[in-house]
PDB file of N, CA and C in Angstrom:
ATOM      1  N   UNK A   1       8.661 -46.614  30.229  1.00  0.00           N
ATOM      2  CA  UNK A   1       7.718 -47.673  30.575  1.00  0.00           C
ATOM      3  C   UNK A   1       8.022 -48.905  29.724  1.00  0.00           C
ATOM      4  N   UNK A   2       8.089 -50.270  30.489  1.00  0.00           N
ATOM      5  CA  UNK A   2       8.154 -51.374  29.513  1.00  0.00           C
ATOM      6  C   UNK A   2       7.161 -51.761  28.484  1.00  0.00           C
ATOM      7  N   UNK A   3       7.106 -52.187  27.849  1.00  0.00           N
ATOM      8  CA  UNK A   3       6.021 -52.816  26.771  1.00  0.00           C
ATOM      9  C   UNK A   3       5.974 -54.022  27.661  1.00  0.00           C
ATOM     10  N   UNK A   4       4.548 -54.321  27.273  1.00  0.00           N
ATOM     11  CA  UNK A   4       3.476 -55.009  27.576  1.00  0.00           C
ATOM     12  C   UNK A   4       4.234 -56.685  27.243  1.00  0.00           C
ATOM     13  N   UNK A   5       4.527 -57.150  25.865  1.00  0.00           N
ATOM     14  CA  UNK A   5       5.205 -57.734  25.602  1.00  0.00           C
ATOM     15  C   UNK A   5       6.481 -58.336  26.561  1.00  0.00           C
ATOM     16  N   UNK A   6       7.205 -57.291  26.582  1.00  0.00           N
ATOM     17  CA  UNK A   6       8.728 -57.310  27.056  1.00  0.00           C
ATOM     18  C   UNK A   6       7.919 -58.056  29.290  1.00  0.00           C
ATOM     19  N   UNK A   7       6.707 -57.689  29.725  1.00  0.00           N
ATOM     20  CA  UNK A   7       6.639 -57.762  30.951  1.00  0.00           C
ATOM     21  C   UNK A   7       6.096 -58.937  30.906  1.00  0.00           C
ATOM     22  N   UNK A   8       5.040 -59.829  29.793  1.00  0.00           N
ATOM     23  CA  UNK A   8       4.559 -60.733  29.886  1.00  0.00           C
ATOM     24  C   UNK A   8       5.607 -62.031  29.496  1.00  0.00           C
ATOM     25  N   UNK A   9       7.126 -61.568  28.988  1.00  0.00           N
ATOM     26  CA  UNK A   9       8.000 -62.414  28.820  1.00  0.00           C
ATOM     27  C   UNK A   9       8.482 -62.675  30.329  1.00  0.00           C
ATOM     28  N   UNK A  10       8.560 -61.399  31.106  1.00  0.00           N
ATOM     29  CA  UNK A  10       9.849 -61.534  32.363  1.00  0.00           C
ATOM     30  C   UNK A  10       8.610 -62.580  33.259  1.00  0.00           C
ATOM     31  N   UNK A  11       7.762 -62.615  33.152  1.00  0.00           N
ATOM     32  CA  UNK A  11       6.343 -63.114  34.413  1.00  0.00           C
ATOM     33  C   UNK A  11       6.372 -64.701  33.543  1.00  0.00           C
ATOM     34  N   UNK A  12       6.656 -65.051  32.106  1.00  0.00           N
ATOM     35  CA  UNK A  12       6.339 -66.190  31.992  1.00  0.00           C
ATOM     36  C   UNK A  12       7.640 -66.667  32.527  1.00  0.00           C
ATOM     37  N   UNK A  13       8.849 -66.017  32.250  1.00  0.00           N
ATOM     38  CA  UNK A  13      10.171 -66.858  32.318  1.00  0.00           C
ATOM     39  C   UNK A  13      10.255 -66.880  33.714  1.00  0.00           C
ATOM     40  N   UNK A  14      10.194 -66.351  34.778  1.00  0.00           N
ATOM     41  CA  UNK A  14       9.798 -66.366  36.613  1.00  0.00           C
ATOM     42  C   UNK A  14       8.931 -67.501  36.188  1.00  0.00           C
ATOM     43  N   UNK A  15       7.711 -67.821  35.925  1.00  0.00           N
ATOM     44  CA  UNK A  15       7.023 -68.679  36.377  1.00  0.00           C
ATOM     45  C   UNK A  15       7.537 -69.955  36.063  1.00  0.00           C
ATOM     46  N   UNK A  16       8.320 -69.659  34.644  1.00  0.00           N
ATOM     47  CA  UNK A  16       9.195 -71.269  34.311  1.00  0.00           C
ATOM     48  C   UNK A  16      10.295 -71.208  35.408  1.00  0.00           C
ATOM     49  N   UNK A  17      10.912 -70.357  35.497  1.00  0.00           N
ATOM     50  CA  UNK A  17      12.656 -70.457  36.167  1.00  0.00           C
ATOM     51  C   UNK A  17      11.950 -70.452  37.606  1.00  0.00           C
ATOM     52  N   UNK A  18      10.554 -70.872  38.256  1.00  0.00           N
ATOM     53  CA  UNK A  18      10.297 -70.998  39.914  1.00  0.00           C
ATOM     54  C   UNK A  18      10.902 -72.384  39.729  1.00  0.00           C
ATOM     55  N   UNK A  19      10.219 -73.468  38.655  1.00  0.00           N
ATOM     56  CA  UNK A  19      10.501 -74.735  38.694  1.00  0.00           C
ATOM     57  C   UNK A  19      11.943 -75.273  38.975  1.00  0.00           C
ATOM     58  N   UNK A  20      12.901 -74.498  38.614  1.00  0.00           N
ATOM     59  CA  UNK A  20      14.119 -74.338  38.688  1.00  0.00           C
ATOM     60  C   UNK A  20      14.617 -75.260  40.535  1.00  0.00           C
ATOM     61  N   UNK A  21      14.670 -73.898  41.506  1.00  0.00           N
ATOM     62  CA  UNK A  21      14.792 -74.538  42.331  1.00  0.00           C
ATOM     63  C   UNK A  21      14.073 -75.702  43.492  1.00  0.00           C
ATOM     64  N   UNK A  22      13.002 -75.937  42.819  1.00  0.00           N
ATOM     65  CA  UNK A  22      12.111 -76.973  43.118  1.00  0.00           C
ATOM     66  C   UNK A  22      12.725 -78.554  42.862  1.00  0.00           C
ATOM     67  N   UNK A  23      12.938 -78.237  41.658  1.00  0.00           N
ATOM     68  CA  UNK A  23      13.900 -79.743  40.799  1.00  0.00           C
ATOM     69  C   UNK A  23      15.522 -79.330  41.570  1.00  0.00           C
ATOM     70  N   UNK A  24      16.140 -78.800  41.395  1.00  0.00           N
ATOM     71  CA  UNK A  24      17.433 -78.642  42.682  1.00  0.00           C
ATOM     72  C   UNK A  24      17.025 -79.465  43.538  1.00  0.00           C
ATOM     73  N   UNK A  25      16.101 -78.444  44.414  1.00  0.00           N
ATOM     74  CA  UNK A  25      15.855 -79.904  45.688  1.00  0.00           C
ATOM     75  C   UNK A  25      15.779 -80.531  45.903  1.00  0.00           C
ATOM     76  N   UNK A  26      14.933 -81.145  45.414  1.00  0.00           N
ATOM     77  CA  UNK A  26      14.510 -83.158  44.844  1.00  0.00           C
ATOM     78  C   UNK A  26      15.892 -83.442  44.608  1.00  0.00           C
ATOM     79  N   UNK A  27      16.297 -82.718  43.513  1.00  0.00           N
ATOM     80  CA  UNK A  27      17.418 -83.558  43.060  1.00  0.00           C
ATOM     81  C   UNK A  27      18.995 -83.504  44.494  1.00  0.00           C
ATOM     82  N   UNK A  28      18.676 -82.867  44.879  1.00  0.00           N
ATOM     83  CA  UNK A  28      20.222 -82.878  45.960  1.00  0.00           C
ATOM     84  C   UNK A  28      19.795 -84.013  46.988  1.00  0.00           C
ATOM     85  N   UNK A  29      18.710 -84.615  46.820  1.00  0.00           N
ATOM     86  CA  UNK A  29      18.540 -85.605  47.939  1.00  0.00           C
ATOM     87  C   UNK A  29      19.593 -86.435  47.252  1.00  0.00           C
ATOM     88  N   UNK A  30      19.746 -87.007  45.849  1.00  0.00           N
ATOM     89  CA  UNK A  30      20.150 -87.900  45.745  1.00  0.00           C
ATOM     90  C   UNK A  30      21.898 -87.618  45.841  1.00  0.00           C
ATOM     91  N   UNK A  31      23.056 -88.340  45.280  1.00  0.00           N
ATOM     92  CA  UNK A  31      24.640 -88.564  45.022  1.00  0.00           C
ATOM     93  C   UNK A  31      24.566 -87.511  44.094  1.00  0.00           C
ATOM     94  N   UNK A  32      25.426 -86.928  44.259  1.00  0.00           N
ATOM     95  CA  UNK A  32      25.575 -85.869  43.170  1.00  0.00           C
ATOM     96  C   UNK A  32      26.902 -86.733  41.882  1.00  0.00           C
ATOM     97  N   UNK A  33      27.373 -87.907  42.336  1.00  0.00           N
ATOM     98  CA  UNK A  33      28.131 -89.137  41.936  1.00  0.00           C
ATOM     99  C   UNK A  33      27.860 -89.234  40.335  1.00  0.00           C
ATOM    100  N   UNK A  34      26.274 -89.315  40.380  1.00  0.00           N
ATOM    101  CA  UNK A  34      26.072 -90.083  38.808  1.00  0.00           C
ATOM    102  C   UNK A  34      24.685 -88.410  38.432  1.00  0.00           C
ATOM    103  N   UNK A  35      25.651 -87.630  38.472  1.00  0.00           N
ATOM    104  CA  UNK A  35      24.585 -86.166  38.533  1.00  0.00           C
ATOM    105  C   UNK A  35      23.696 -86.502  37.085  1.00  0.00           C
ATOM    106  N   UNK A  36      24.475 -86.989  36.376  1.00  0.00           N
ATOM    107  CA  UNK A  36      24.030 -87.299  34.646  1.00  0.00           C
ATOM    108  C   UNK A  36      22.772 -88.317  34.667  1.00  0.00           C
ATOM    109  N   UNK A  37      22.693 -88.744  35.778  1.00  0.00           N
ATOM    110  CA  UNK A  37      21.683 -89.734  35.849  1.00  0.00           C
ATOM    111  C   UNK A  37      20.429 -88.995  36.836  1.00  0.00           C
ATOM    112  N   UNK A  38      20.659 -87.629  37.386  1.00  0.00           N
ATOM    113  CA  UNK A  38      19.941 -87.273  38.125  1.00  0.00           C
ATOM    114  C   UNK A  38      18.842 -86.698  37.405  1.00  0.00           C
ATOM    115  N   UNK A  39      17.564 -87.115  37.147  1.00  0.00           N
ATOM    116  CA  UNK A  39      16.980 -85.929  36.433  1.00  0.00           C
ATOM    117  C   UNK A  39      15.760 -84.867  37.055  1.00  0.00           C
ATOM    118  N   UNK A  40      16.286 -84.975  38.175  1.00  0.00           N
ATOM    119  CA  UNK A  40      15.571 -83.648  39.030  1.00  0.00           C
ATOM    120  C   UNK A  40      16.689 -82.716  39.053  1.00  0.00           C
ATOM    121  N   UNK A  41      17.907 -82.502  39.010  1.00  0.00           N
ATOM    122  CA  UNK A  41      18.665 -81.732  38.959  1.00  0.00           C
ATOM    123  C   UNK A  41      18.727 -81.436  37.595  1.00  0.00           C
ATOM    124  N   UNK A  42      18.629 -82.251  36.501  1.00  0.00           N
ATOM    125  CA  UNK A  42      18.603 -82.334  35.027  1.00  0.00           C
ATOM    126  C   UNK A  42      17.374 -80.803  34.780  1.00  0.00           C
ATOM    127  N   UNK A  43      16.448 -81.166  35.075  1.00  0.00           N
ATOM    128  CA  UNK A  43      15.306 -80.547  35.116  1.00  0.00           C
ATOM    129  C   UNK A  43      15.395 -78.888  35.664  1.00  0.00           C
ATOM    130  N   UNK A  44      15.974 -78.990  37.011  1.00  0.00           N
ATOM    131  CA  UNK A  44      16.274 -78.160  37.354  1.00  0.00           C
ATOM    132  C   UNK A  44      16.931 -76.652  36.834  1.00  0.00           C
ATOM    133  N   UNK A  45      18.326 -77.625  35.783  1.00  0.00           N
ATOM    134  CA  UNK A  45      19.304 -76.887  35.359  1.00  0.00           C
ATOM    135  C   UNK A  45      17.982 -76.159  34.095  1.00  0.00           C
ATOM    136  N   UNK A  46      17.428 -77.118  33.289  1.00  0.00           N
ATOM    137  CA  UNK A  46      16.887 -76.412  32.688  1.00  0.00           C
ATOM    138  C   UNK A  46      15.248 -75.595  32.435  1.00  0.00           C
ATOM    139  N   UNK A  47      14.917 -75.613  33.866  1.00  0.00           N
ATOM    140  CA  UNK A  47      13.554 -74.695  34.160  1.00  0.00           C
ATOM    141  C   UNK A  47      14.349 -73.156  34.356  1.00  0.00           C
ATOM    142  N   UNK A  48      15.339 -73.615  35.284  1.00  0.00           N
ATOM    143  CA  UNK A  48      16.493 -71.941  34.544  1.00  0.00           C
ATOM    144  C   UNK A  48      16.907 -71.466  33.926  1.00  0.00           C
ATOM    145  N   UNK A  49      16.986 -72.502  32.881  1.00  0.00           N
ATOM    146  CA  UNK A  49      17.608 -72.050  31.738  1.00  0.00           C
ATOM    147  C   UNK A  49      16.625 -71.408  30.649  1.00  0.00           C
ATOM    148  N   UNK A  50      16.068 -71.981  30.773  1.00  0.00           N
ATOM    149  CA  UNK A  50      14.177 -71.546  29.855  1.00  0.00           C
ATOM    150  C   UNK A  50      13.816 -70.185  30.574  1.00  0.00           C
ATOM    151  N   UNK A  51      13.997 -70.019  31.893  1.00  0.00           N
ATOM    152  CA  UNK A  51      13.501 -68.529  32.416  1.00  0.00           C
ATOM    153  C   UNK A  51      14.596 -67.239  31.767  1.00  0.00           C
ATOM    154  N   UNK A  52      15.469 -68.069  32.024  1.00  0.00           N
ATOM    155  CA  UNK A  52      16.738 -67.083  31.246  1.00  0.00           C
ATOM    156  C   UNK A  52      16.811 -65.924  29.837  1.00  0.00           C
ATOM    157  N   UNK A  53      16.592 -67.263  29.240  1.00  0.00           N
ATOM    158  CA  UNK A  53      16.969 -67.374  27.430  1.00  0.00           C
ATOM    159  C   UNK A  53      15.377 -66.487  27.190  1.00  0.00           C
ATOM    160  N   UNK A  54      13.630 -66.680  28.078  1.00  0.00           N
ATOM    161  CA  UNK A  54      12.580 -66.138  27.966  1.00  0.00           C
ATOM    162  C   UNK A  54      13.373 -64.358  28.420  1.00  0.00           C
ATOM    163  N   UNK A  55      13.989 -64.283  29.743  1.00  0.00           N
ATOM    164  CA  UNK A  55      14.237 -62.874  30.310  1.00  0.00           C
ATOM    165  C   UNK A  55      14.930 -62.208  29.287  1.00  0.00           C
ATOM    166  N   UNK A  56      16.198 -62.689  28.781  1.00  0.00           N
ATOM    167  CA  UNK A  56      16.849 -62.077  27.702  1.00  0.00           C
ATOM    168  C   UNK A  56      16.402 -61.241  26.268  1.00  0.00           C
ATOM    169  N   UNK A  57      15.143 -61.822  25.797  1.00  0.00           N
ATOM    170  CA  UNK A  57      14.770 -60.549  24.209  1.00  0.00           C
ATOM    171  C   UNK A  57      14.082 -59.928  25.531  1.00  0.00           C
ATOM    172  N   UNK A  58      13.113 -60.050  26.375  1.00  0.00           N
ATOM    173  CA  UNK A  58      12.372 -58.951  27.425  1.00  0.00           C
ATOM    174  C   UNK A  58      13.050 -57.867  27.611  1.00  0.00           C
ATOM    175  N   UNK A  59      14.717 -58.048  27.708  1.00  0.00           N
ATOM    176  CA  UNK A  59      15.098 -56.719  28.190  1.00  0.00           C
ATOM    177  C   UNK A  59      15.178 -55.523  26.649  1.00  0.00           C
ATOM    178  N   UNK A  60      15.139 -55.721  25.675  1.00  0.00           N
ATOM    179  CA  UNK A  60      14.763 -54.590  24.364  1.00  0.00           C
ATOM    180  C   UNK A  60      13.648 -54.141  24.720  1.00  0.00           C
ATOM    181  N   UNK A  61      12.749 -54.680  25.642  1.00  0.00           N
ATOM    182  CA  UNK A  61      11.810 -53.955  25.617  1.00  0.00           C
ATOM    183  C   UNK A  61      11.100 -53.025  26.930  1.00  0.00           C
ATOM    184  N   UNK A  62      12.026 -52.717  27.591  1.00  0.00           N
ATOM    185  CA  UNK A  62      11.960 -52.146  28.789  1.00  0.00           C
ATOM    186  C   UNK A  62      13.485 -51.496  29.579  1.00  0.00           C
ATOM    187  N   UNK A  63      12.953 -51.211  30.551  1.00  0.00           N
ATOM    188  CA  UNK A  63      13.982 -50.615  31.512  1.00  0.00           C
ATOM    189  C   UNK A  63      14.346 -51.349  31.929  1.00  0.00           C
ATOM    190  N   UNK A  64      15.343 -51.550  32.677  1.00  0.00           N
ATOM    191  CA  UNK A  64      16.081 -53.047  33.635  1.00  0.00           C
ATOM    192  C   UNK A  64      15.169 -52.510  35.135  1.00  0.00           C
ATOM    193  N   UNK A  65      15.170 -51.417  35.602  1.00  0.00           N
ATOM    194  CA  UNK A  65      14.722 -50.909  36.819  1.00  0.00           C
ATOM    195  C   UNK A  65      13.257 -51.479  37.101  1.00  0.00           C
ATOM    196  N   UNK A  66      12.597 -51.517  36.112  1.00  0.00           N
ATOM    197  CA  UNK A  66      11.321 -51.954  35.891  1.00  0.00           C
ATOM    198  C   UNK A  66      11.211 -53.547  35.851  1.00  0.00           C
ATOM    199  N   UNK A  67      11.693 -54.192  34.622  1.00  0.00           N
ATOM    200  CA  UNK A  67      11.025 -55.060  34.451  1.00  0.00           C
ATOM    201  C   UNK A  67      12.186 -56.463  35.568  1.00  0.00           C
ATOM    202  N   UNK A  68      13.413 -56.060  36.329  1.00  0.00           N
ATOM    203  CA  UNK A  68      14.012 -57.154  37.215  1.00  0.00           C
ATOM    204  C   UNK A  68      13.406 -57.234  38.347  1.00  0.00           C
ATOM    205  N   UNK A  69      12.687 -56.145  38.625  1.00  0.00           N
ATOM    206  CA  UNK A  69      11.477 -56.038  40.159  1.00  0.00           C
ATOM    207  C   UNK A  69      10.832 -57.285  40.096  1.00  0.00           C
ATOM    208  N   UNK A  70      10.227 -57.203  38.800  1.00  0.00           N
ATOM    209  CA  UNK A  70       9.070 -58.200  38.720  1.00  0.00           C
ATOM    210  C   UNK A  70       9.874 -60.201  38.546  1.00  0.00           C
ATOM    211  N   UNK A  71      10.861 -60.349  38.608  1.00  0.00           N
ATOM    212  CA  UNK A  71      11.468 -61.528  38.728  1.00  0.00           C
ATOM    213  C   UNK A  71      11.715 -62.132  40.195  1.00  0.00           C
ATOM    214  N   UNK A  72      11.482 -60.726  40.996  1.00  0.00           N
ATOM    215  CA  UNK A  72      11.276 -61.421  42.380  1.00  0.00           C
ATOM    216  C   UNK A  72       9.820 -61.995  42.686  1.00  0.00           C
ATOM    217  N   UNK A  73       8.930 -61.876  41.775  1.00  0.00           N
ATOM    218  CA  UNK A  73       7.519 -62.300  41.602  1.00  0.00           C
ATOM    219  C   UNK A  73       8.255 -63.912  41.823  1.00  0.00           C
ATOM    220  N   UNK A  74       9.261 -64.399  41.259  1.00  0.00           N
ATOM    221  CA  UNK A  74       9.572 -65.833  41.065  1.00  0.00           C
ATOM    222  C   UNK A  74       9.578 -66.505  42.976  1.00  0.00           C
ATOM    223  N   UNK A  75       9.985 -65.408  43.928  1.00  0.00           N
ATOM    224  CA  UNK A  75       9.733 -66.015  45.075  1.00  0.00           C
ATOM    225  C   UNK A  75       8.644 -66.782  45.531  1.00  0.00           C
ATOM    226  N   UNK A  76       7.739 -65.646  45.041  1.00  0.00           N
ATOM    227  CA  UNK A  76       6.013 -65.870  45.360  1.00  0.00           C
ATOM    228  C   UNK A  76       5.339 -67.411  45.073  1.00  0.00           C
ATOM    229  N   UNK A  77       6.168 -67.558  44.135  1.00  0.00           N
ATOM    230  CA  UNK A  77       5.959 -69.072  43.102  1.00  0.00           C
ATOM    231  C   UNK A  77       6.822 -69.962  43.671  1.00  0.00           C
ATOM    232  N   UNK A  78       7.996 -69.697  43.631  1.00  0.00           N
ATOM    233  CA  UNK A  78       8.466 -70.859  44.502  1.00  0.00           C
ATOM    234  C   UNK A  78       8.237 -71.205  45.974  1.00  0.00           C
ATOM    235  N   UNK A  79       7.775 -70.124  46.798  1.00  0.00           N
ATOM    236  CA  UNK A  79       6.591 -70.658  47.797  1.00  0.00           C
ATOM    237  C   UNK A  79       5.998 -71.300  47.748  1.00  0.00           C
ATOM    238  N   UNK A  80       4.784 -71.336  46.886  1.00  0.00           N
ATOM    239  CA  UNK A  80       3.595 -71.653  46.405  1.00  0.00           C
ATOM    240  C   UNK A  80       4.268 -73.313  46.063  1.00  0.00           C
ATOM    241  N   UNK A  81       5.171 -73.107  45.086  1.00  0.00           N
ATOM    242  CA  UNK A  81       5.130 -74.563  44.777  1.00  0.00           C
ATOM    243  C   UNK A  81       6.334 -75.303  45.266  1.00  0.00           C
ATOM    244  N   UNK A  82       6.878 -75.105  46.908  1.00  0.00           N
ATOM    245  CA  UNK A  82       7.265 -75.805  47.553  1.00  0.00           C
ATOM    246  C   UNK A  82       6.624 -76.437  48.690  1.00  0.00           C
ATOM    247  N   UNK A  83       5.051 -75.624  48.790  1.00  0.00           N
ATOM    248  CA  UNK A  83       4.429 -76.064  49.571  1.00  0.00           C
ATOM    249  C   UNK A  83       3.479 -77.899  48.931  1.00  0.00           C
ATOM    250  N   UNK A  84       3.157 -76.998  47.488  1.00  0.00           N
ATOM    251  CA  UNK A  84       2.513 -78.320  47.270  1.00  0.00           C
ATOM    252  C   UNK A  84       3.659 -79.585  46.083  1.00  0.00           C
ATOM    253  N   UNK A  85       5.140 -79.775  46.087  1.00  0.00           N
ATOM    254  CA  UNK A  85       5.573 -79.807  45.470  1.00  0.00           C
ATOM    255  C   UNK A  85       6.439 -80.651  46.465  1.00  0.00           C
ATOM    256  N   UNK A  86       6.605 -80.068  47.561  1.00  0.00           N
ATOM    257  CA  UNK A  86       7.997 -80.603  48.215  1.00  0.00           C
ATOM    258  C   UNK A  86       7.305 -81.114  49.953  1.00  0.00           C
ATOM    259  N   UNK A  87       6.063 -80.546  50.058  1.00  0.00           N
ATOM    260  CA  UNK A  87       5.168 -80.402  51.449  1.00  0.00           C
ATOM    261  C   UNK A  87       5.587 -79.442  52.432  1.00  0.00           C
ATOM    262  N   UNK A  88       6.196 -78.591  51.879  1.00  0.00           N
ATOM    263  CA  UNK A  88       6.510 -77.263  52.998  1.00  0.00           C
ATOM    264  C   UNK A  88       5.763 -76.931  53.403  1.00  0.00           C
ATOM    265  N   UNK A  89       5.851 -76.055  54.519  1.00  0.00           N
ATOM    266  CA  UNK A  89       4.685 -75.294  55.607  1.00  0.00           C
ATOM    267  C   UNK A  89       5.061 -73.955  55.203  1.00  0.00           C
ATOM    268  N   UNK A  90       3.789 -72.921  55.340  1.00  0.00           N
ATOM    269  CA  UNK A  90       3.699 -71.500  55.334  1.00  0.00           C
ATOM    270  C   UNK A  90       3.309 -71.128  56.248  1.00  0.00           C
ATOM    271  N   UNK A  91       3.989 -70.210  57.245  1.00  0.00           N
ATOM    272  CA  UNK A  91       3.546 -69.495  58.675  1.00  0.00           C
ATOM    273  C   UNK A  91       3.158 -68.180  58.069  1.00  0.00           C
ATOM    274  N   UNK A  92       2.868 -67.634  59.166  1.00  0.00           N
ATOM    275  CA  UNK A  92       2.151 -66.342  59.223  1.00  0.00           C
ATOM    276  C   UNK A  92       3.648 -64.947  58.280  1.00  0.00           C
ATOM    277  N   UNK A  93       5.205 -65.303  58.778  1.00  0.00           N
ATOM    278  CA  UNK A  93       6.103 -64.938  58.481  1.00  0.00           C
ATOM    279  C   UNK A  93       6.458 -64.590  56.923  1.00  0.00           C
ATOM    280  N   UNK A  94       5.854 -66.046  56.594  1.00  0.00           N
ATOM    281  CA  UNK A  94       6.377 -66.573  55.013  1.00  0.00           C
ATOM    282  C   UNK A  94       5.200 -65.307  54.040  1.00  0.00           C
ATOM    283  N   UNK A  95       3.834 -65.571  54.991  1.00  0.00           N
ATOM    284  CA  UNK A  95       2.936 -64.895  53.902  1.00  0.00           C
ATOM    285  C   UNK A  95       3.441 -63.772  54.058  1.00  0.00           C
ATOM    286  N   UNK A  96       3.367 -62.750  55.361  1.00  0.00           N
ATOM    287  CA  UNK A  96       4.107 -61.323  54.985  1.00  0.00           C
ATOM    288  C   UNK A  96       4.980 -61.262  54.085  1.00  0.00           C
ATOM    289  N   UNK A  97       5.608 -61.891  53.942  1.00  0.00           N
ATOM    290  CA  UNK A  97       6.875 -61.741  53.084  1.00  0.00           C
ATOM    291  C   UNK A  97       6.300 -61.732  51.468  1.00  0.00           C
ATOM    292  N   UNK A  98       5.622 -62.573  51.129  1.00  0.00           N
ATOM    293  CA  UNK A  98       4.979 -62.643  49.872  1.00  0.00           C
ATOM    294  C   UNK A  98       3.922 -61.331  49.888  1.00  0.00           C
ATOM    295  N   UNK A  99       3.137 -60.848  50.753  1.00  0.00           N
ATOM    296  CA  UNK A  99       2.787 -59.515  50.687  1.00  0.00           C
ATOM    297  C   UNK A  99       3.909 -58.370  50.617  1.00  0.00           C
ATOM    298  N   UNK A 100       5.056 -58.312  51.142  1.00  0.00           N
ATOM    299  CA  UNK A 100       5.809 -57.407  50.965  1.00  0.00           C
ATOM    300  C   UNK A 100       6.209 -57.321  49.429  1.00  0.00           C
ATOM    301  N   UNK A 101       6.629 -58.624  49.086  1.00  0.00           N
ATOM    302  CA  UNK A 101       6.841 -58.582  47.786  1.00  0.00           C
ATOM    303  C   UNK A 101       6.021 -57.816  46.203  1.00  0.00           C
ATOM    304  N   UNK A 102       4.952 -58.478  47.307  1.00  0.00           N
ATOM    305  CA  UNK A 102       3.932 -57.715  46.497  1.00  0.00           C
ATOM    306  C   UNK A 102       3.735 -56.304  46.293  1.00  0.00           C
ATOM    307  N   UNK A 103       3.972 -55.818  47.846  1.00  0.00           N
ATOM    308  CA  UNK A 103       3.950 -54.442  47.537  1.00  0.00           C
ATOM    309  C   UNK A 103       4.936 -54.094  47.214  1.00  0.00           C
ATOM    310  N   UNK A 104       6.258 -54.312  47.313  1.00  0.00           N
ATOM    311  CA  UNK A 104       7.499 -53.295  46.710  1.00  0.00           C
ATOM    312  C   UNK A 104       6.859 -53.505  45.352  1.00  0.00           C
ATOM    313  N   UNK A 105       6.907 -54.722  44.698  1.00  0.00           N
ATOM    314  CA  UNK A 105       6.793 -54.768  42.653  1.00  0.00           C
ATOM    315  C   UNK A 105       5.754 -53.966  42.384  1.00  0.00           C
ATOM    316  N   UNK A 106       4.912 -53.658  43.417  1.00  0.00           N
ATOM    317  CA  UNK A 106       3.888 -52.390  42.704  1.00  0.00           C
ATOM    318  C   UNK A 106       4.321 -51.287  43.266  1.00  0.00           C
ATOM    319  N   UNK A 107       5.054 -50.667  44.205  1.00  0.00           N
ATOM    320  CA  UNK A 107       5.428 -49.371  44.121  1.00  0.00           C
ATOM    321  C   UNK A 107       6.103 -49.356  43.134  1.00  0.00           C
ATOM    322  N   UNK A 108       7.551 -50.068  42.843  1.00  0.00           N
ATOM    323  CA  UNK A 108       8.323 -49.650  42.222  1.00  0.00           C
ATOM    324  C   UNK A 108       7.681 -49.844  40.401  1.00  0.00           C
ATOM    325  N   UNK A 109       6.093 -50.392  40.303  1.00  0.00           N
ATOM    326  CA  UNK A 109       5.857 -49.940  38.878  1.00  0.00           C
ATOM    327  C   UNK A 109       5.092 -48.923  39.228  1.00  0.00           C
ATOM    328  N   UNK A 110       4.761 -48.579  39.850  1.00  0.00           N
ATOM    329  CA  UNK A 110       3.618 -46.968  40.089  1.00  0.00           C
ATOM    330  C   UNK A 110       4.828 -45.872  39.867  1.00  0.00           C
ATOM    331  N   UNK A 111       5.913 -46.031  40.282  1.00  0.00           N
ATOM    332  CA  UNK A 111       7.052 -45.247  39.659  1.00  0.00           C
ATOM    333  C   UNK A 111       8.093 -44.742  38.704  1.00  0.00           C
ATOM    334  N   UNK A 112       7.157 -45.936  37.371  1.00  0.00           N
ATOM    335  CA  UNK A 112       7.889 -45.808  36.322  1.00  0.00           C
ATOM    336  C   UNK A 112       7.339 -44.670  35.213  1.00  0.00           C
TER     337      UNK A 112
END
């Protein structure tokens, strides 16, 4: 079983590393020409990088089987905040999918 610790790292670094491909997007509207000047891609590179460097001590403290389930939690979030972030639409499709998600990350912790 993971420690408590080690799961509240992998859920903060998902919630930083959703921002990740949010700032990508924004940022690919613009020239990728003067990328150094882009700072939605700037941003981007490092809302991933912060989820990363957070996921990395998490894994001493758990199983990999366990606690990488819960990084697909990061979908759920980047839904969420492409809708109010970028003005995306959510159909009936999108939410199943965020319920599925939901349920695999809790079977597969009811099984640890």
């Amino acid at each position: 079983m993971a420690e408590l610790w080690a799961i509240a790292l992998v859920l903060l670094g998902g919630a930083f590393g959703s921002f990740g491909p949010i700032y990508l997007k924004k940022g690919s509207a613009m020239s990728f020409k003067y990328f150094y000047k882009n700072f939605n891609l700037i941003f981007g590179v490092f809302f991933y990088g912060v989820g990363t460097v957070l996921f990395i001590p998490a894994l001493k403290g758990g199983e990999l089987s366990i606690l990488y389930p819960l990084v697909s939690l990061m979908y759920i979030w980047v839904s969420l905040l492409s809708v109010k972030m970028l003005g995306e639409k959510m159909n009936k499709f999108k939410w199943i999918g965020i319920l599925l998600i939901i349920l695999g990350v809790s079977l597969i912790g009811l099984g640890s």
